[in-house]
PDB file of N, CA and C in Angstrom:
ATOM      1  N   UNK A   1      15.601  -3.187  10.052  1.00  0.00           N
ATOM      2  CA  UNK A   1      14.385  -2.422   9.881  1.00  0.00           C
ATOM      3  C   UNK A   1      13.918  -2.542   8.437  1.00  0.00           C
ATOM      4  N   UNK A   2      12.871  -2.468   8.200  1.00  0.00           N
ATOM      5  CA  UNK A   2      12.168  -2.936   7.155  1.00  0.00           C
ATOM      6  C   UNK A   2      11.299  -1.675   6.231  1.00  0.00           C
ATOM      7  N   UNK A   3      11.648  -0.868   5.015  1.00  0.00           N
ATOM      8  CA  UNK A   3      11.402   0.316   5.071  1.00  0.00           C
ATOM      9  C   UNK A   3      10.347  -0.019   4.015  1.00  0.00           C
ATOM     10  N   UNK A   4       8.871   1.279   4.004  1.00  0.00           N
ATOM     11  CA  UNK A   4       8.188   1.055   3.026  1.00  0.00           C
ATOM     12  C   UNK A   4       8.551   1.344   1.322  1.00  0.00           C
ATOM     13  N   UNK A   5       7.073   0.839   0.884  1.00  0.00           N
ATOM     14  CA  UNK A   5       8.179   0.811  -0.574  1.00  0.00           C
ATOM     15  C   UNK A   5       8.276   1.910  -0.978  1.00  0.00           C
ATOM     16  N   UNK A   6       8.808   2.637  -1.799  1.00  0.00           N
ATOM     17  CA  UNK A   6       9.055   3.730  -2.431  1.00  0.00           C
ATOM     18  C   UNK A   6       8.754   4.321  -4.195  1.00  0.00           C
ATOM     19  N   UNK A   7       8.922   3.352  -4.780  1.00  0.00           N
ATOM     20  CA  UNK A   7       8.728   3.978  -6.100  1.00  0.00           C
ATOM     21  C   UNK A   7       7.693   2.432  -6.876  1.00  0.00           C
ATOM     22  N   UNK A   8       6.901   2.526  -7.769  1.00  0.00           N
ATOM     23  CA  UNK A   8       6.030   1.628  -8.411  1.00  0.00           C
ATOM     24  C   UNK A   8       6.273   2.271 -10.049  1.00  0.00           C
ATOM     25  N   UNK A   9       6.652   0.863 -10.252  1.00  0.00           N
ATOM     26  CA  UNK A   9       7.268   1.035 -12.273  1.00  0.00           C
ATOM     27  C   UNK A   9       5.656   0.062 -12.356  1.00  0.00           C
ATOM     28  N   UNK A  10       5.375   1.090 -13.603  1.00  0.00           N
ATOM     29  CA  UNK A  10       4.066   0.236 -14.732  1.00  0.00           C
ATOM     30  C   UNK A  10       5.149  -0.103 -16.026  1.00  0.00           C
ATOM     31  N   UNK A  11       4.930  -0.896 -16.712  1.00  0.00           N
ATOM     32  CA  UNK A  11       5.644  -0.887 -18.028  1.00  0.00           C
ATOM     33  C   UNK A  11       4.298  -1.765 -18.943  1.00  0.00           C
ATOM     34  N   UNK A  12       4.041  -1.091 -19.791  1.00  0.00           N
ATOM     35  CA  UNK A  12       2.610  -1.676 -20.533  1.00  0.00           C
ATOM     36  C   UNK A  12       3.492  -1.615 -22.028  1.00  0.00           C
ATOM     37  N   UNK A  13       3.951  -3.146 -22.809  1.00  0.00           N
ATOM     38  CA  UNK A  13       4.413  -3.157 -24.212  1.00  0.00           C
ATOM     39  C   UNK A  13       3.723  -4.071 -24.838  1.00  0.00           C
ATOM     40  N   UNK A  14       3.403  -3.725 -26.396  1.00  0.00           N
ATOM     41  CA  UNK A  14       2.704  -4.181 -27.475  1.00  0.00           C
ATOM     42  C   UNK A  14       3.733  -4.136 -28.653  1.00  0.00           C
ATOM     43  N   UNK A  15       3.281  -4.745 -29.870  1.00  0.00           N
ATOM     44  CA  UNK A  15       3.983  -4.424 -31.290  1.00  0.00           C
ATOM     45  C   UNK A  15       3.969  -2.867 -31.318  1.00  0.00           C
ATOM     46  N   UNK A  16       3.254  -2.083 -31.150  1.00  0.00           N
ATOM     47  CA  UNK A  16       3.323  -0.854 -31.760  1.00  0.00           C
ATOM     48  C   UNK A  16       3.635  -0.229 -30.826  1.00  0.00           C
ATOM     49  N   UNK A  17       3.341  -0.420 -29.462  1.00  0.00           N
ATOM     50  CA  UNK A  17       4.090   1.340 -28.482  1.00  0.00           C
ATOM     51  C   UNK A  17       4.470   0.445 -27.726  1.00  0.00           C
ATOM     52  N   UNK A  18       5.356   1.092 -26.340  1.00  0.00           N
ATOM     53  CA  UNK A  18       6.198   1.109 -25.199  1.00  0.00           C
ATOM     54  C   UNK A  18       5.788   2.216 -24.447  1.00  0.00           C
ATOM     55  N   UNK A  19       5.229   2.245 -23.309  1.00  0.00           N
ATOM     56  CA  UNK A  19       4.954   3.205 -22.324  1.00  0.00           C
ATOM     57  C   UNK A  19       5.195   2.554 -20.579  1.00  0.00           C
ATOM     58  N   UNK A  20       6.010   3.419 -20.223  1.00  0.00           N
ATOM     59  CA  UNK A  20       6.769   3.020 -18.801  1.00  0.00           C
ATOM     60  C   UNK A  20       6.263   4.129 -17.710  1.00  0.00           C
ATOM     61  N   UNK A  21       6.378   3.645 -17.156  1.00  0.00           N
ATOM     62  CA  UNK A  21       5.974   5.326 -15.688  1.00  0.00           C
ATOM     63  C   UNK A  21       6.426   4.678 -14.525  1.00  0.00           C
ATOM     64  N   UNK A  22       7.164   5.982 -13.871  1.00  0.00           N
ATOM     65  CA  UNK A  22       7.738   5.297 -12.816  1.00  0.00           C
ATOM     66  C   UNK A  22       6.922   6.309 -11.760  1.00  0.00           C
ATOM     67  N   UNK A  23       6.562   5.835 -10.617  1.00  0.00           N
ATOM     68  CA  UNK A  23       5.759   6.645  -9.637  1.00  0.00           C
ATOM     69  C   UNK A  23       6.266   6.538  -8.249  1.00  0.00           C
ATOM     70  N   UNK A  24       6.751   7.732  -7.719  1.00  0.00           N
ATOM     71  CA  UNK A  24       7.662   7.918  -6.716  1.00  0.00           C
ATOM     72  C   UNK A  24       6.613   7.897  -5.258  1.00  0.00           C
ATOM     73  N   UNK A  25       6.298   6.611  -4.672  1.00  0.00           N
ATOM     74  CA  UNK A  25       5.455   6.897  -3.402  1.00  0.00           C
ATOM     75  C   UNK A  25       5.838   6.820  -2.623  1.00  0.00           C
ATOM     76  N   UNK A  26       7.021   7.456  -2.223  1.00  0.00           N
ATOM     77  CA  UNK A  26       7.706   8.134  -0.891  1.00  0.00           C
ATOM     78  C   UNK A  26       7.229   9.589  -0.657  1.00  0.00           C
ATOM     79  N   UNK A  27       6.365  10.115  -2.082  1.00  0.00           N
ATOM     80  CA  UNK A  27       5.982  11.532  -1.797  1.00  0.00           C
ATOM     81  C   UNK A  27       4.734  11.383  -1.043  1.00  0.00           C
ATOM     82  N   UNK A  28       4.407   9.913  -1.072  1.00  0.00           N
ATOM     83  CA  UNK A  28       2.605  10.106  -0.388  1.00  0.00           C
ATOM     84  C   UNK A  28       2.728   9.334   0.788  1.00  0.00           C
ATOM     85  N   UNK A  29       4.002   9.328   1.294  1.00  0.00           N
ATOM     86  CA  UNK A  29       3.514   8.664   2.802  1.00  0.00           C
ATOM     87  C   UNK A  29       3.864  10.062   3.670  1.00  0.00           C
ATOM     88  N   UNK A  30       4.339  10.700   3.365  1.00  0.00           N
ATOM     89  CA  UNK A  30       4.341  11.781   5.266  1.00  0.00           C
ATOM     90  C   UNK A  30       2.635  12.023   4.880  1.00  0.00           C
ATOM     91  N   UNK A  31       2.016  12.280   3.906  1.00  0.00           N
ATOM     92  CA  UNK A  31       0.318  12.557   3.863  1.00  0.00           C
ATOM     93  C   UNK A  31      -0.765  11.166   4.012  1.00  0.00           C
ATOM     94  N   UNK A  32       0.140   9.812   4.370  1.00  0.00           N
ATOM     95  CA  UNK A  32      -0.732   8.912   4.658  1.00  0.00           C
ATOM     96  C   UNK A  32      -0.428   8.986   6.414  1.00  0.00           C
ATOM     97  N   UNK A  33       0.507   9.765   6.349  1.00  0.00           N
ATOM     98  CA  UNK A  33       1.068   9.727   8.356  1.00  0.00           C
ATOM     99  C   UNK A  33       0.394  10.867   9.060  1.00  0.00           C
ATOM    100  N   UNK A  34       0.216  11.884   7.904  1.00  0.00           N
ATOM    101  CA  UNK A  34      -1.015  12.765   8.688  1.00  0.00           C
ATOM    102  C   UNK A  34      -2.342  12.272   8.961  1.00  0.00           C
ATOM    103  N   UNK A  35      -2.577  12.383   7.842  1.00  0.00           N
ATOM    104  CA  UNK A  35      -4.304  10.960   7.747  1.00  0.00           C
ATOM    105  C   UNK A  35      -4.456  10.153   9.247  1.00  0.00           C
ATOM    106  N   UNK A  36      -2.947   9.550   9.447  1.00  0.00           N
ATOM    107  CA  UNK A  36      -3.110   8.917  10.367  1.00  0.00           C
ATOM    108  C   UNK A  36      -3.465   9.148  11.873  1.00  0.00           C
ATOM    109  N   UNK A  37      -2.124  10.635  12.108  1.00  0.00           N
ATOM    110  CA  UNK A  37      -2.073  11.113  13.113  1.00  0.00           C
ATOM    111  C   UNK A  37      -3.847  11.752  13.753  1.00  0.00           C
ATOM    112  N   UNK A  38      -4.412  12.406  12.575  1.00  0.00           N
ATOM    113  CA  UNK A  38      -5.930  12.845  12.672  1.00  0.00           C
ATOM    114  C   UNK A  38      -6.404  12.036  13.002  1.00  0.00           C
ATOM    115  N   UNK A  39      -6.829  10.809  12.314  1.00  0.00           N
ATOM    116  CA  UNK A  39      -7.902   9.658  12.553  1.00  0.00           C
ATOM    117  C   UNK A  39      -7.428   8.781  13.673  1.00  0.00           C
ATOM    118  N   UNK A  40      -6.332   9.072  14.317  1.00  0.00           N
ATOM    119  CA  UNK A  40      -6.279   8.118  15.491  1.00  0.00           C
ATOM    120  C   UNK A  40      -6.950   8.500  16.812  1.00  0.00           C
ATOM    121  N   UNK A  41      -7.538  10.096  16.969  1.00  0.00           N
ATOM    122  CA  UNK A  41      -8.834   9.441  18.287  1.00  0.00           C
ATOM    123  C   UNK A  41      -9.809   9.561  17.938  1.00  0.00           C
ATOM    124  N   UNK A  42     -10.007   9.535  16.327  1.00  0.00           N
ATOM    125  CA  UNK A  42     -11.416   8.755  16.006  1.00  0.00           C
ATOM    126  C   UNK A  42     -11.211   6.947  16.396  1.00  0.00           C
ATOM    127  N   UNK A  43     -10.771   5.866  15.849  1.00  0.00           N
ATOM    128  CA  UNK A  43     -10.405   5.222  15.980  1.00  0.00           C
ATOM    129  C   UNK A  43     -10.034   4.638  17.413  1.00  0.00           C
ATOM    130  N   UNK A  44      -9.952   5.447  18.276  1.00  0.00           N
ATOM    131  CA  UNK A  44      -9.660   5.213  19.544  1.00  0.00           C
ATOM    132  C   UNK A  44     -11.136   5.489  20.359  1.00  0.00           C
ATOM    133  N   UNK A  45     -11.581   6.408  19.765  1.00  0.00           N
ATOM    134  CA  UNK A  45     -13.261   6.490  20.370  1.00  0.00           C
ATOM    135  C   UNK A  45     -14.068   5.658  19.985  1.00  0.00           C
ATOM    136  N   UNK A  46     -13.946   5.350  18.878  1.00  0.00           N
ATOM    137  CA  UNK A  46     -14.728   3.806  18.271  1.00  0.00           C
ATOM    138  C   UNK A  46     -14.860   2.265  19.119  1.00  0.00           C
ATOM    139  N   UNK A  47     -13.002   2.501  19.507  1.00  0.00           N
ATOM    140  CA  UNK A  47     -12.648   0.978  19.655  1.00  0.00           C
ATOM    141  C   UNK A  47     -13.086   0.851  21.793  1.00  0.00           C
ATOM    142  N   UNK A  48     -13.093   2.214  21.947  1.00  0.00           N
ATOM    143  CA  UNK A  48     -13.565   2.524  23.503  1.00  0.00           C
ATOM    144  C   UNK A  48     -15.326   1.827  23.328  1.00  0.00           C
ATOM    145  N   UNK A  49     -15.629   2.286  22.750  1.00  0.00           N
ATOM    146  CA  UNK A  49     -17.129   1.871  22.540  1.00  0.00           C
ATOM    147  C   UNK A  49     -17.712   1.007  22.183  1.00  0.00           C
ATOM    148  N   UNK A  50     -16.700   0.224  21.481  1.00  0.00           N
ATOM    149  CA  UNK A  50     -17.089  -0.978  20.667  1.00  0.00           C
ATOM    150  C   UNK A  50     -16.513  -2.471  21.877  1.00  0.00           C
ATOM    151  N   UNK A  51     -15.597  -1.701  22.176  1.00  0.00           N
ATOM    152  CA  UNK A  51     -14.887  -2.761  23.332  1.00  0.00           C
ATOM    153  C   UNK A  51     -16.090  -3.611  24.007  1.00  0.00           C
ATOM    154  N   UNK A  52     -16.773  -3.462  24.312  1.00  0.00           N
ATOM    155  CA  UNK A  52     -18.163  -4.350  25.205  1.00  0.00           C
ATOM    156  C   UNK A  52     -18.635  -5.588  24.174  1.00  0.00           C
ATOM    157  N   UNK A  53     -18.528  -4.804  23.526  1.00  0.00           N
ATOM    158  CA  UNK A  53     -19.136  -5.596  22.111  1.00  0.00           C
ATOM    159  C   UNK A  53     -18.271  -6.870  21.810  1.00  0.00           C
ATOM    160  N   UNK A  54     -17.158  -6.739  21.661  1.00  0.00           N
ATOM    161  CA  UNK A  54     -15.811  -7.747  21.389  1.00  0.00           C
ATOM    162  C   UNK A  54     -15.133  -6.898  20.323  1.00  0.00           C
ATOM    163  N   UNK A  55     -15.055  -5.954  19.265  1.00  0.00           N
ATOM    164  CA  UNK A  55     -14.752  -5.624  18.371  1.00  0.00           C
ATOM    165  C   UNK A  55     -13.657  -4.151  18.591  1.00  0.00           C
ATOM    166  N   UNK A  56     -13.338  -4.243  19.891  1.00  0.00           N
ATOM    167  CA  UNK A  56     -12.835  -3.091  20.390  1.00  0.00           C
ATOM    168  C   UNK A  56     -11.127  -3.458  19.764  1.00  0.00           C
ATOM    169  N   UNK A  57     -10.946  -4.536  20.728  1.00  0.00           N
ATOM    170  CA  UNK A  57      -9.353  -4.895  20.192  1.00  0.00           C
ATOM    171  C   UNK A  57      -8.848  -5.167  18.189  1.00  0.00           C
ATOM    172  N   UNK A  58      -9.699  -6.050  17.887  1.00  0.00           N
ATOM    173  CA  UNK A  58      -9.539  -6.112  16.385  1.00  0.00           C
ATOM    174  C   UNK A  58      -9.574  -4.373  15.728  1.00  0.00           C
ATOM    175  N   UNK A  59     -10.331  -3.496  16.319  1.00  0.00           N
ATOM    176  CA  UNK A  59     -10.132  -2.147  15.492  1.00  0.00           C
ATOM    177  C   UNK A  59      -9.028  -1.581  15.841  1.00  0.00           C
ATOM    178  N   UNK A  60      -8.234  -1.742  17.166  1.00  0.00           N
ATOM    179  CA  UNK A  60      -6.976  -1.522  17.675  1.00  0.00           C
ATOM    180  C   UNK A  60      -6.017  -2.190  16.860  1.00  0.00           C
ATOM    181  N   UNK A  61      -5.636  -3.143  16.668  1.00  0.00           N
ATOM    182  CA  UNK A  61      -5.174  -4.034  15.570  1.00  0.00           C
ATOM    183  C   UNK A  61      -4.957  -3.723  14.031  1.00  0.00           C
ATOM    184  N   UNK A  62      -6.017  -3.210  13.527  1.00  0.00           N
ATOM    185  CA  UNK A  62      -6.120  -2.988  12.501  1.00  0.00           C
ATOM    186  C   UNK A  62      -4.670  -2.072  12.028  1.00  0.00           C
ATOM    187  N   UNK A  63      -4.163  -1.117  12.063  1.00  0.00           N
ATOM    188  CA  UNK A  63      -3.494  -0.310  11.712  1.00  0.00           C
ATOM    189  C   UNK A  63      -1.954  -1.455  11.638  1.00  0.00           C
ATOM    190  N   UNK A  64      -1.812  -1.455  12.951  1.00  0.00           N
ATOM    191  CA  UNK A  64      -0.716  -2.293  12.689  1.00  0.00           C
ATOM    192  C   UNK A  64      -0.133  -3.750  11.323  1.00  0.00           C
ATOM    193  N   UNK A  65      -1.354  -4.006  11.290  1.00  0.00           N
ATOM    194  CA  UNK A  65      -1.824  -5.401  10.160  1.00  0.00           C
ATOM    195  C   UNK A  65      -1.862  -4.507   9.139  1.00  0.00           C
ATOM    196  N   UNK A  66      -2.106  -3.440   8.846  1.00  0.00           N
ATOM    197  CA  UNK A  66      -2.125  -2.661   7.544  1.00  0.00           C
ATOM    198  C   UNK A  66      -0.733  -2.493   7.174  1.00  0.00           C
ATOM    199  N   UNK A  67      -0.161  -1.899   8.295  1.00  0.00           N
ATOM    200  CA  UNK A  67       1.659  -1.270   7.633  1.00  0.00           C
ATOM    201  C   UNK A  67       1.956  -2.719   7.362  1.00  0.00           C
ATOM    202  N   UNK A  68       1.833  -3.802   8.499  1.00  0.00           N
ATOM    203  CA  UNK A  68       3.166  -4.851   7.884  1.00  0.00           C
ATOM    204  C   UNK A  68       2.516  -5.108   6.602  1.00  0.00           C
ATOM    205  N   UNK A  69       1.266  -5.064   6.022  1.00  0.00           N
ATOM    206  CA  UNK A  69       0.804  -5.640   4.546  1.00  0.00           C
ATOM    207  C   UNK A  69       1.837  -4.791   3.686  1.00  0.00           C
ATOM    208  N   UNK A  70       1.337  -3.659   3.726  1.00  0.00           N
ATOM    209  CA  UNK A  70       1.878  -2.294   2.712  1.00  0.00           C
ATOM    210  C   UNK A  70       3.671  -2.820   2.838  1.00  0.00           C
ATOM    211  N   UNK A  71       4.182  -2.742   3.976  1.00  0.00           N
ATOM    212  CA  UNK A  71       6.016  -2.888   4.064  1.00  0.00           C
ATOM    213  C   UNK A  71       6.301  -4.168   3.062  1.00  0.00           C
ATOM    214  N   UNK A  72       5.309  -5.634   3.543  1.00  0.00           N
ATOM    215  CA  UNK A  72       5.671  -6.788   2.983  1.00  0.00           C
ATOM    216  C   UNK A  72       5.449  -6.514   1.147  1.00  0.00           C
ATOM    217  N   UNK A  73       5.083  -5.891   0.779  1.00  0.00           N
ATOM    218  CA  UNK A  73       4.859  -6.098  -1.132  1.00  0.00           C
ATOM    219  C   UNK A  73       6.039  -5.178  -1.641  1.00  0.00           C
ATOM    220  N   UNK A  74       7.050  -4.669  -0.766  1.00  0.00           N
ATOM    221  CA  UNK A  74       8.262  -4.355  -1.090  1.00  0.00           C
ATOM    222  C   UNK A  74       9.009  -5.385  -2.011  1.00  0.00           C
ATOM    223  N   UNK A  75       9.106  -5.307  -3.505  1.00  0.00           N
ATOM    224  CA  UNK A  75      10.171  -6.309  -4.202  1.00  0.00           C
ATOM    225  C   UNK A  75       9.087  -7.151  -4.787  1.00  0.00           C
ATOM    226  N   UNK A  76       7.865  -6.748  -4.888  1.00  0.00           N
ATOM    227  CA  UNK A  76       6.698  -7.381  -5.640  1.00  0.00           C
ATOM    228  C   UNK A  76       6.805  -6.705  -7.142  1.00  0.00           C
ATOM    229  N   UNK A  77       6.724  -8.476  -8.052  1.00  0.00           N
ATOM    230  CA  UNK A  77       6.982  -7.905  -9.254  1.00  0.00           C
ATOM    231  C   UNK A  77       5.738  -9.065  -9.851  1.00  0.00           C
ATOM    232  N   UNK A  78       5.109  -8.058 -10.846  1.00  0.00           N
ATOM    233  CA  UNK A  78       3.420  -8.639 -11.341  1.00  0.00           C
ATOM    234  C   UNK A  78       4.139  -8.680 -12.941  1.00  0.00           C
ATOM    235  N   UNK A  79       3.814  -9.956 -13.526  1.00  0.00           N
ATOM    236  CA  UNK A  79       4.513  -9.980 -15.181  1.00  0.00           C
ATOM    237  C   UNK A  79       3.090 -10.746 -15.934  1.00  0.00           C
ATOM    238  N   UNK A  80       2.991  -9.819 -16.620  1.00  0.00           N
ATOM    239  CA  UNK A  80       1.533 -10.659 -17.399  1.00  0.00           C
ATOM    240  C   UNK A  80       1.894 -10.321 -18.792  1.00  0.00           C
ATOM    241  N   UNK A  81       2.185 -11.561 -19.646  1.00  0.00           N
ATOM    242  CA  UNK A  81       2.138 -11.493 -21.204  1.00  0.00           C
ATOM    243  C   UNK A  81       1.747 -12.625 -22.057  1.00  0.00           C
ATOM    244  N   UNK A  82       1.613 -12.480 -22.683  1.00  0.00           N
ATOM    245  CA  UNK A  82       1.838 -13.318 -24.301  1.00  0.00           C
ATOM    246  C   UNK A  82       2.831 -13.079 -25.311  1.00  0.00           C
ATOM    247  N   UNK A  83       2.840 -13.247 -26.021  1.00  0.00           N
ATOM    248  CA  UNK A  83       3.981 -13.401 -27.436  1.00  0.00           C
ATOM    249  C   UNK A  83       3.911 -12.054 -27.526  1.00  0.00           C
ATOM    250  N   UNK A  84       3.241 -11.365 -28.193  1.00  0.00           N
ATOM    251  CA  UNK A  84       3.856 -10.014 -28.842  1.00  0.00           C
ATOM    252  C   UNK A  84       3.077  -8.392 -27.241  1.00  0.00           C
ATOM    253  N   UNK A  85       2.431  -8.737 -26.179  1.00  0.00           N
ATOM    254  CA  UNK A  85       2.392  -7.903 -24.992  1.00  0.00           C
ATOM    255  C   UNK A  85       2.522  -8.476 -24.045  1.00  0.00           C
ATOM    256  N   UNK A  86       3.008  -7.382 -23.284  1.00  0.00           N
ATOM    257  CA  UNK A  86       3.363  -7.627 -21.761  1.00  0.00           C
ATOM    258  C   UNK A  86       3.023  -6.286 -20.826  1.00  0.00           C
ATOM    259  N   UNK A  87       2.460  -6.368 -19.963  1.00  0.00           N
ATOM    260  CA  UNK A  87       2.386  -5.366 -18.523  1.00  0.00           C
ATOM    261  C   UNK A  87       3.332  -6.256 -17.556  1.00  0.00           C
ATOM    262  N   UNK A  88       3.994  -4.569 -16.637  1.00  0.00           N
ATOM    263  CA  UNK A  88       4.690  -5.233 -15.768  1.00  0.00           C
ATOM    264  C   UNK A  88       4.740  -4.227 -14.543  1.00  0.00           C
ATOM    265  N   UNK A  89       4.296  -4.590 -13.701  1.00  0.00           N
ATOM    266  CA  UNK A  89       3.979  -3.943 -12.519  1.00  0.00           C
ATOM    267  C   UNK A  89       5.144  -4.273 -11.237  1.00  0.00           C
ATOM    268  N   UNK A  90       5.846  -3.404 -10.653  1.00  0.00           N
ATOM    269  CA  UNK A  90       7.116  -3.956 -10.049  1.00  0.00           C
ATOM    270  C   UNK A  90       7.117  -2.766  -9.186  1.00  0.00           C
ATOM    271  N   UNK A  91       6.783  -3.163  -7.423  1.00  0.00           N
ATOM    272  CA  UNK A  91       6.880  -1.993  -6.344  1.00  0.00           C
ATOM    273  C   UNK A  91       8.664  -2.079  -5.382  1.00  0.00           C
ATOM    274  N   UNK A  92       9.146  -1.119  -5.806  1.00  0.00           N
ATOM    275  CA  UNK A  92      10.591  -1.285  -5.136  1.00  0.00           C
ATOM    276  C   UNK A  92      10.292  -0.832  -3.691  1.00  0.00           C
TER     277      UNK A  92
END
């Protein structure tokens, strides 16, 4: 099983400062699962209606194609510098 990510480190360094933050987003998914639980028979009334159209199944779809995006950038690490700065963006 494949779990979402949980915490996102910024680390922004120059010659003169060092500033790190670590941001714990395991606190914001049970409130992205409510979001969800609400908006799913909107989303389901949409995709009822839209179905004639062709666009019924792709809005059905959608959700699923979202989590595996969000699960897959688990262990994504962003490194941008030069000689004396660096940002570093890293989602565990």
């Amino acid at each position: 099983m494949i779990l979402p990510p949980s915490l996102l480190r910024i680390r922004i360094r120059n010659k003169n400062t060092r500033f790190s933050l670590w941001l714990p987003l395991f606190l914001i998914w049970p409130l992205i699962l409510l979001a969800m639980v609400i908006l799913s028979s909107l989303v389901l009334i949409c995709a009822v209606l839209l179905w004639p159209v062709g666009m019924g199944k792709s809005i059905l779809l959608t959700a699923p194609l979202l989590f595996r995006l969000i699960y897959s950038i688990k262990g994504l690490e962003i490194v941008v510098g030069k000689s004396s700065e660096q940002v570093l963006i890293s989602i565990r």
